[in-house]
C-alpha atoms as a PDB file:
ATOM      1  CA  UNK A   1      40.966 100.088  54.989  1.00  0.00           C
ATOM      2  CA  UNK A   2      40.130  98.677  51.233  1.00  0.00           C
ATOM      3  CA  UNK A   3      36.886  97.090  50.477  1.00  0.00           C
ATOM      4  CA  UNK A   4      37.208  93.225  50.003  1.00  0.00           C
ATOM      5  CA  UNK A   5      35.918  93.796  47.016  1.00  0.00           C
ATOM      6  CA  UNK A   6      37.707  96.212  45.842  1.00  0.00           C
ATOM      7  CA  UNK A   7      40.756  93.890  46.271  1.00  0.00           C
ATOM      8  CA  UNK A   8      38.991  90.752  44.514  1.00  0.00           C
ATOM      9  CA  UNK A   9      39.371  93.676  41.362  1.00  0.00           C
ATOM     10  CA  UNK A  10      42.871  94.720  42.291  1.00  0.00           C
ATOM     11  CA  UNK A  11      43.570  90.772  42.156  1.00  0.00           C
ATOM     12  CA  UNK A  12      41.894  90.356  38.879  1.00  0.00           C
ATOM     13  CA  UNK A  13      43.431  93.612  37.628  1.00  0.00           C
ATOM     14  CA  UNK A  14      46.598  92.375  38.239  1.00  0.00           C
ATOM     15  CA  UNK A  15      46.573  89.071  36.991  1.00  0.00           C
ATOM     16  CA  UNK A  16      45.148  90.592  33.756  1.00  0.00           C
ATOM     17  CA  UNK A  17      47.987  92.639  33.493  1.00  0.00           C
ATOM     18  CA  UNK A  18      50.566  90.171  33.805  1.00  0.00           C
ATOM     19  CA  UNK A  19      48.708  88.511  31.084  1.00  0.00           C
ATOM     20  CA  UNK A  20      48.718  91.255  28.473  1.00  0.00           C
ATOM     21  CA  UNK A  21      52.599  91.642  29.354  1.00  0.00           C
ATOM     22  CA  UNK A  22      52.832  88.006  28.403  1.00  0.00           C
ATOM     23  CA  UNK A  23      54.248  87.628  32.474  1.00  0.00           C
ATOM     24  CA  UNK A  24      52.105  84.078  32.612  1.00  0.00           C
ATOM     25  CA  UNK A  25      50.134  82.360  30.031  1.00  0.00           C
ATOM     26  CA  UNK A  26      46.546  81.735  30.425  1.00  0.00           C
ATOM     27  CA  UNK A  27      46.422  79.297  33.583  1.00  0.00           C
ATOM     28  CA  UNK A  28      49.865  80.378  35.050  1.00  0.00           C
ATOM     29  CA  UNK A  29      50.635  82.329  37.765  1.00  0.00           C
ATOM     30  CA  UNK A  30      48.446  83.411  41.112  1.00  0.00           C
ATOM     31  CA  UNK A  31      47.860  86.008  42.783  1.00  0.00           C
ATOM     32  CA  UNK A  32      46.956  87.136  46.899  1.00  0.00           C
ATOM     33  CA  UNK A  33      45.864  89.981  48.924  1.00  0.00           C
ATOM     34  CA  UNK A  34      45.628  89.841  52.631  1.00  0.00           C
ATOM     35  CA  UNK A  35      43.089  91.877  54.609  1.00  0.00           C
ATOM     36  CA  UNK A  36      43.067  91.910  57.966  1.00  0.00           C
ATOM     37  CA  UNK A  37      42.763  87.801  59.282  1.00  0.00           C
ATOM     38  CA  UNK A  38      41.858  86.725  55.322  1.00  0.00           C
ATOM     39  CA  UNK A  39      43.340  85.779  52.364  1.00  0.00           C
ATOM     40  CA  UNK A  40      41.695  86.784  49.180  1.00  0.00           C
ATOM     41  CA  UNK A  41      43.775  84.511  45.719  1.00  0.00           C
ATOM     42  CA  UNK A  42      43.071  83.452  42.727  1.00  0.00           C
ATOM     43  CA  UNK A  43      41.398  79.976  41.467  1.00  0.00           C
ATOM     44  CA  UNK A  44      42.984  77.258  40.337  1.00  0.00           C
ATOM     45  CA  UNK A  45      42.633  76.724  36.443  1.00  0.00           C
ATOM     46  CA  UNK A  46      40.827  79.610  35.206  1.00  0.00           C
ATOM     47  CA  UNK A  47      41.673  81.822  32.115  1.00  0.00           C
ATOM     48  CA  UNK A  48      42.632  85.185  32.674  1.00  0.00           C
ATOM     49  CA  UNK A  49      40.908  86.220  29.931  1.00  0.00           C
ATOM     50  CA  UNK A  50      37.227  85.189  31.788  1.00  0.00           C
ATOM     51  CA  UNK A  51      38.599  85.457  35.469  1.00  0.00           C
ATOM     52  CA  UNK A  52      36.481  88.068  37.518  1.00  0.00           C
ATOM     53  CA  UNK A  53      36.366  89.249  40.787  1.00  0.00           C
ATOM     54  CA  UNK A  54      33.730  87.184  41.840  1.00  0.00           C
ATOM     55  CA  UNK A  55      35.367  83.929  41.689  1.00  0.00           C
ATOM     56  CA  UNK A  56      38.393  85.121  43.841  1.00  0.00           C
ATOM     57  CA  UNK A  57      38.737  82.450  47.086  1.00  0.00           C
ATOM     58  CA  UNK A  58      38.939  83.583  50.569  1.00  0.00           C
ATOM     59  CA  UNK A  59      41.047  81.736  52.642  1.00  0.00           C
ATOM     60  CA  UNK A  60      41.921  81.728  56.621  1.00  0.00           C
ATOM     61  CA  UNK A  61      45.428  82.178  57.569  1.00  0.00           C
ATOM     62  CA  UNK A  62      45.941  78.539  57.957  1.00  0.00           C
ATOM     63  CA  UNK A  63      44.472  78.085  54.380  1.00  0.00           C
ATOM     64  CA  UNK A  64      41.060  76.769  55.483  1.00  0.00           C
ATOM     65  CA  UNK A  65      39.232  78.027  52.803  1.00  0.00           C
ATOM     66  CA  UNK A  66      36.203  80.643  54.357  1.00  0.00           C
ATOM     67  CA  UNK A  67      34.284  81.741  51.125  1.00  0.00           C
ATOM     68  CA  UNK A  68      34.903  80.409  47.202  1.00  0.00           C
ATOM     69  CA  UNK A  69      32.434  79.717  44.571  1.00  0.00           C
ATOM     70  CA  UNK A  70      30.775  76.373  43.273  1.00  0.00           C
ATOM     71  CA  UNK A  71      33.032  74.621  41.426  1.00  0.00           C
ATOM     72  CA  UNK A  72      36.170  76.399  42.126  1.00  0.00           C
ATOM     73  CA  UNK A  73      39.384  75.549  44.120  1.00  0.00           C
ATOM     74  CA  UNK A  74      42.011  78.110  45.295  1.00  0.00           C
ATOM     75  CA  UNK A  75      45.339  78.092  43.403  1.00  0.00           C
ATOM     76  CA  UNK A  76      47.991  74.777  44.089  1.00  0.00           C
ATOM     77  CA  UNK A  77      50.023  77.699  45.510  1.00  0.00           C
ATOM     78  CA  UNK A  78      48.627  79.065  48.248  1.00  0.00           C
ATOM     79  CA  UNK A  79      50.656  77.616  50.579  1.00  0.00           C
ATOM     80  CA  UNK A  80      53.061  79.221  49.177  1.00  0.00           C
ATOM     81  CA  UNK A  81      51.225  82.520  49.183  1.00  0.00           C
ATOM     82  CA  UNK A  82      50.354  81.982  53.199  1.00  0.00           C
ATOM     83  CA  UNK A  83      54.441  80.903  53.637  1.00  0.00           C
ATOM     84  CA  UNK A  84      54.875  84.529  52.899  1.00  0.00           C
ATOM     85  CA  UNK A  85      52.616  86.141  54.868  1.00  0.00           C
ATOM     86  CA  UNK A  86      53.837  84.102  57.596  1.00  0.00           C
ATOM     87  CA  UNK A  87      57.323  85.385  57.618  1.00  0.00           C
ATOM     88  CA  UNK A  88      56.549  88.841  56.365  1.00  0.00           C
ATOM     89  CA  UNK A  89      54.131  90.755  58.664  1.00  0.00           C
ATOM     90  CA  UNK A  90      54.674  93.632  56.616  1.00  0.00           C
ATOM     91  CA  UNK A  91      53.437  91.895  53.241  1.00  0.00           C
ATOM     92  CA  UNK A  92      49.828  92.623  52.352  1.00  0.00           C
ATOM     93  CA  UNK A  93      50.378  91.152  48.305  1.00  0.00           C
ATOM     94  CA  UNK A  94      51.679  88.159  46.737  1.00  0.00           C
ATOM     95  CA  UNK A  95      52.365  87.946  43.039  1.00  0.00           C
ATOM     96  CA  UNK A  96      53.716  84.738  41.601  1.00  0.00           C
ATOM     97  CA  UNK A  97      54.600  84.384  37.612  1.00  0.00           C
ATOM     98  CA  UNK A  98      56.980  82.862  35.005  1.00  0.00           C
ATOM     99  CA  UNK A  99      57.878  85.942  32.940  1.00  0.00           C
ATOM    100  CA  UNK A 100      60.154  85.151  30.429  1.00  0.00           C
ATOM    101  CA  UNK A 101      63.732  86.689  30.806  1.00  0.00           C
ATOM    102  CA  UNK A 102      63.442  86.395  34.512  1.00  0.00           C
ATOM    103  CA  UNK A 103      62.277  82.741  34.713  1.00  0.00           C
ATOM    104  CA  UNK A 104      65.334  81.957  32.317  1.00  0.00           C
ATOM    105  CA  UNK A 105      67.570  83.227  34.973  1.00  0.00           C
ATOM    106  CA  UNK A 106      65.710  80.844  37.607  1.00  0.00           C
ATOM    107  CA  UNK A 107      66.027  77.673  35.268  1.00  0.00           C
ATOM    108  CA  UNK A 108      69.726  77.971  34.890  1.00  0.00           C
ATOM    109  CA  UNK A 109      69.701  78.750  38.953  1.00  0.00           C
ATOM    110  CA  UNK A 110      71.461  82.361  38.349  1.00  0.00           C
ATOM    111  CA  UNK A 111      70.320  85.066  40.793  1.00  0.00           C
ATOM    112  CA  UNK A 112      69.866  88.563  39.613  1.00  0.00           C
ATOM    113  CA  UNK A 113      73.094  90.575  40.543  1.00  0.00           C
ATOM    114  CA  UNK A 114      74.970  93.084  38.846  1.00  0.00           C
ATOM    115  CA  UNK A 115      77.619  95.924  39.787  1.00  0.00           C
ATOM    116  CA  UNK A 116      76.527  97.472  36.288  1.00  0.00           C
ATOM    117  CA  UNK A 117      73.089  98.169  36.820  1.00  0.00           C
ATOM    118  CA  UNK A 118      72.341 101.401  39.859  1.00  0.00           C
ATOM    119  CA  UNK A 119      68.435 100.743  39.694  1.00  0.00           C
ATOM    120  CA  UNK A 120      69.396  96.820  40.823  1.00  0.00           C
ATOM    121  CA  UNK A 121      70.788  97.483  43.395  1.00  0.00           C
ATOM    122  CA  UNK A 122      68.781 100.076  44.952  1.00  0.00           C
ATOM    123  CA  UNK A 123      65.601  98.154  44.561  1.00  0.00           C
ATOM    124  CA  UNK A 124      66.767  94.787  45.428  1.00  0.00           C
ATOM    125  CA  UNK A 125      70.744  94.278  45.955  1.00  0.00           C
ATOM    126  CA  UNK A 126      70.445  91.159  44.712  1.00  0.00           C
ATOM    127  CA  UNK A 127      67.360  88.535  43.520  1.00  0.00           C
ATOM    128  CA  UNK A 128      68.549  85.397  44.996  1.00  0.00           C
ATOM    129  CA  UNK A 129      67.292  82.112  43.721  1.00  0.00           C
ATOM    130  CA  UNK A 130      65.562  79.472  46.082  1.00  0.00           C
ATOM    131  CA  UNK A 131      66.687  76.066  46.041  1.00  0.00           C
ATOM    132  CA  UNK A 132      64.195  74.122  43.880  1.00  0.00           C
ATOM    133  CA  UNK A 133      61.268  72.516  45.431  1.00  0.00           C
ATOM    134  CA  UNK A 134      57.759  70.773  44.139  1.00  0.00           C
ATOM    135  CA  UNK A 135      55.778  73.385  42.294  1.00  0.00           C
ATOM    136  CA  UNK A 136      52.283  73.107  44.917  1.00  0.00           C
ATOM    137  CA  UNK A 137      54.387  71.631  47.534  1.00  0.00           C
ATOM    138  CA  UNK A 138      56.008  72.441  51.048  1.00  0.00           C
ATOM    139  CA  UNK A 139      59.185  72.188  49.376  1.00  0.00           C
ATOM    140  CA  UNK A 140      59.092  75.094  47.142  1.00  0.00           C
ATOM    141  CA  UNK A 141      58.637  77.234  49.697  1.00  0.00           C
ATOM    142  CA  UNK A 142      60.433  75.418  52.525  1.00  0.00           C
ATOM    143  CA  UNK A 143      64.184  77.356  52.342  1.00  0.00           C
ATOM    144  CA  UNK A 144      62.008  80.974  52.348  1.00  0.00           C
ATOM    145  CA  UNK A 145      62.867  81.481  56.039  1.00  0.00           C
ATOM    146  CA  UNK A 146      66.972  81.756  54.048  1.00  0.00           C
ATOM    147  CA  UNK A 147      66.203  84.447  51.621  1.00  0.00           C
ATOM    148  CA  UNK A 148      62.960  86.631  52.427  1.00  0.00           C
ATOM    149  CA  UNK A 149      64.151  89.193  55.363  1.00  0.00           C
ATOM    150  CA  UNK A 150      64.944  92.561  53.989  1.00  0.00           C
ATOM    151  CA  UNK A 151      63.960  91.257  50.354  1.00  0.00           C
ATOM    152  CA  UNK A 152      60.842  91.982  47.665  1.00  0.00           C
ATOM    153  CA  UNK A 153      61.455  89.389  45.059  1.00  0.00           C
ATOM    154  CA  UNK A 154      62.608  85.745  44.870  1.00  0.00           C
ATOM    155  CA  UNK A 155      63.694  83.816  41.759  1.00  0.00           C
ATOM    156  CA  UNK A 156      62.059  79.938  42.454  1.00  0.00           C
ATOM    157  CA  UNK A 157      64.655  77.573  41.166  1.00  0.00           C
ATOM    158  CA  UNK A 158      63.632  75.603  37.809  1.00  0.00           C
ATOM    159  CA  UNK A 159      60.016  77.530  38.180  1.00  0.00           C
ATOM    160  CA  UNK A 160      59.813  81.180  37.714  1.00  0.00           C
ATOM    161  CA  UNK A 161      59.419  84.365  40.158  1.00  0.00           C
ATOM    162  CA  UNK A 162      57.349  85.215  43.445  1.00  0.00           C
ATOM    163  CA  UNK A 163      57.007  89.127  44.343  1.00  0.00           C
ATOM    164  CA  UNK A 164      55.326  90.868  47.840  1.00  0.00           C
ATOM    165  CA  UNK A 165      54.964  94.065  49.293  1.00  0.00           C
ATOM    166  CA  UNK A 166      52.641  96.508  51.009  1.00  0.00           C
ATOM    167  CA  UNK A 167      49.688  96.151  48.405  1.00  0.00           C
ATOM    168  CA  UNK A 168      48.929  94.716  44.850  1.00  0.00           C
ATOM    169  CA  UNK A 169      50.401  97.904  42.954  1.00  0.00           C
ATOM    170  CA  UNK A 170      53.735  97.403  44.996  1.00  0.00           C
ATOM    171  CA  UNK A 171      54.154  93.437  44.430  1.00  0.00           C
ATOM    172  CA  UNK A 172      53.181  93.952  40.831  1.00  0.00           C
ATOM    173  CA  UNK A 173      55.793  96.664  40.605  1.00  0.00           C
ATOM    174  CA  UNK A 174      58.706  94.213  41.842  1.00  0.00           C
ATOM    175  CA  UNK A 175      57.568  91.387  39.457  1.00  0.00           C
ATOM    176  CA  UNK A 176      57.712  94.075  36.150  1.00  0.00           C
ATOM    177  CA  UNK A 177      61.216  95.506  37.780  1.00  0.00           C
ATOM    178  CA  UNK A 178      62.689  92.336  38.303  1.00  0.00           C
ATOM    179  CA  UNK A 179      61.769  90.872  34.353  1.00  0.00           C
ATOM    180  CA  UNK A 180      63.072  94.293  33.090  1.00  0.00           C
ATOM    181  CA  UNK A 181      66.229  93.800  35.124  1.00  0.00           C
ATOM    182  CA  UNK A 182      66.132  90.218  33.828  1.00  0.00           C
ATOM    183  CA  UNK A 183      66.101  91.318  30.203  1.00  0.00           C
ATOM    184  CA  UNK A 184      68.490  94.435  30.423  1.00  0.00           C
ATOM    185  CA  UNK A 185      70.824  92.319  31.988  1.00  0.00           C
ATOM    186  CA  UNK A 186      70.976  89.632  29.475  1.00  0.00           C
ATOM    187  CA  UNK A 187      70.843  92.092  26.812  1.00  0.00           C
ATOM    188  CA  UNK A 188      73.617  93.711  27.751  1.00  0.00           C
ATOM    189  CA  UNK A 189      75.793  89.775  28.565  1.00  0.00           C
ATOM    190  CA  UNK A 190      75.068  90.004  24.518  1.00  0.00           C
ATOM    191  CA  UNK A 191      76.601  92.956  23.663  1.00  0.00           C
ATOM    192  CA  UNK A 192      80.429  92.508  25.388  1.00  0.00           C
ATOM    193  CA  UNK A 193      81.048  92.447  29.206  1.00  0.00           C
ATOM    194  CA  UNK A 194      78.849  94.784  31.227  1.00  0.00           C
ATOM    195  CA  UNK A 195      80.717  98.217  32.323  1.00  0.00           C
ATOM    196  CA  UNK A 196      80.754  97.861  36.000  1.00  0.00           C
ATOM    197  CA  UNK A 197      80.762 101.125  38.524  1.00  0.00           C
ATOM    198  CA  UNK A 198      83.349 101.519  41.212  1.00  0.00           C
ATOM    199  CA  UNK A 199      83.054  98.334  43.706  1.00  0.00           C
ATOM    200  CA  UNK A 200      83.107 100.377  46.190  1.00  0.00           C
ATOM    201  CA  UNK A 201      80.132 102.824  45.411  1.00  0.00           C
ATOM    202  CA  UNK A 202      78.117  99.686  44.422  1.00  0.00           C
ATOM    203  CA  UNK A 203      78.320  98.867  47.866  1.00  0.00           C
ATOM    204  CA  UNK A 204      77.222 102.179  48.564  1.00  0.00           C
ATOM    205  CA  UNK A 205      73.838 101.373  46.562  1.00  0.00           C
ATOM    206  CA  UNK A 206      73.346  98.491  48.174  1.00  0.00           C
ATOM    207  CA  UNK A 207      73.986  99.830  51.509  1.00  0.00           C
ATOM    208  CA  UNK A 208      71.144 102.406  50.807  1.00  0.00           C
ATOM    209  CA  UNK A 209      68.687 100.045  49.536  1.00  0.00           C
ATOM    210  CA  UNK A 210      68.985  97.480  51.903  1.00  0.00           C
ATOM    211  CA  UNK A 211      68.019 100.641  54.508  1.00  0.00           C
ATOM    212  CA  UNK A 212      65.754 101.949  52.411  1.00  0.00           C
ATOM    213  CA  UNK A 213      63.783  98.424  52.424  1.00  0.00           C
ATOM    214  CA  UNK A 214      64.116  98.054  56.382  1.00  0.00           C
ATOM    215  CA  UNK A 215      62.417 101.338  56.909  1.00  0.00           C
ATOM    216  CA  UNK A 216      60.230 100.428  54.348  1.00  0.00           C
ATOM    217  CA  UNK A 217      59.118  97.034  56.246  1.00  0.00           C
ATOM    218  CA  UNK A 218      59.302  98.291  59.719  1.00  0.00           C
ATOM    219  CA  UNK A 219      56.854 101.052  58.653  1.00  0.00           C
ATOM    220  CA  UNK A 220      54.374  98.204  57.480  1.00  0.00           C
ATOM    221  CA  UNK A 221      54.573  96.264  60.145  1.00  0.00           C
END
């Protein structure tokens, strides 16, 4: 199993790295680990540029906070985070941001579709957007139950973009493949109408991935 503290530097690693890809701006965006019975996330209203691995929070898995430093509180979204890990067994990372092209899609409520693009619908079929709710709230995460089986990413209506999977380097991955996605597909909106494959071997792809996921899950479980 990974050290808890090696996963307080996978957390900060990450959230660095969302930074430098301009993925959330200085106090956006959170990120969570789970190990074992705990829940290791980021503080509320520090700068990435000065967070570090000791000021990550431990939490419970009812959010009761075990372990955080003086003077710190754990993100606004950790219910959110715990929301997850409640309906996912097989998540073990939580990455939540507003990067740019794919948080445009979630303000005008558009999921992420697209019979032109192979990659889309291997990794995800579709990214479907949650009705909106309260940004720190039960209601932003209250429809998740609707969207999150068989599924790595979710576009939060009005808000931005939450990410999971089996560790950090996995939910990170989603988050960067969804705002590439994001971005291609708008790009491409620009240049004329997309060049869509045969319906019928798109739902082939999607057929795939959505098995490809389920084994994926199961064997995390």
């Amino acid at each position: 199993m990974t050290s808890v503290e090696t996963v307080k530097q996978q957390i900060v690693d990450t959230v660095k790295r969302e930074y430098r890809f301009q993925m959330v701006n200085m106090f956006e965006g959170n990120v969570s680990a789970r190990v074992g019975d705990r829940i290791f996330i980021t503080p509320s209203q520090v700068s990435k540029e000065v967070m570090t691995s000791d000021m990550i929070i431990e939490l419970d898995t009812d959010g009761n906070i075990v372990d955080k430093p003086e003077g710190l509180s754990p993100s606004s979204e950790s219910k959110m985070h715990l929301e997850v890990y409640k309906l996912r067994p097989d998540v073990k990372a939580v990455v939540h941001n507003h990067s740019i092209y794919a948080t445009a899609f979630a303000v005008n409520n558009m999921p992420l579709k697209s019979d032109a693009l192979t990659e889309m619908n291997i990794t995800f079929g579709e990214v479907p957007v949650v009705p909106y709710g309260t940004p720190g709230t039960e209601k932003i995460y209250r429809d998740f139950k609707d969207f999150i089986e068989n599924r790595y990413a979710l576009l939060l209506a009005n808000h931005g973009v939450i990410t999971f999977g089996a560790d950090l380097e996995l939910a990170y991955s989603y988050a960067e493949a969804v705002e590439k996605i994001a971005q291609t597909l708008f790009i491409a909106k620009q240049l004329g109408k997309p060049a869509d494959i045969d319906p019928e071997e798109a739902k082939v792809l999607r057929a795939f991935g959505a098995e490809k996921r389920r084994k994926e899950i199961e064997a995390n479980m």
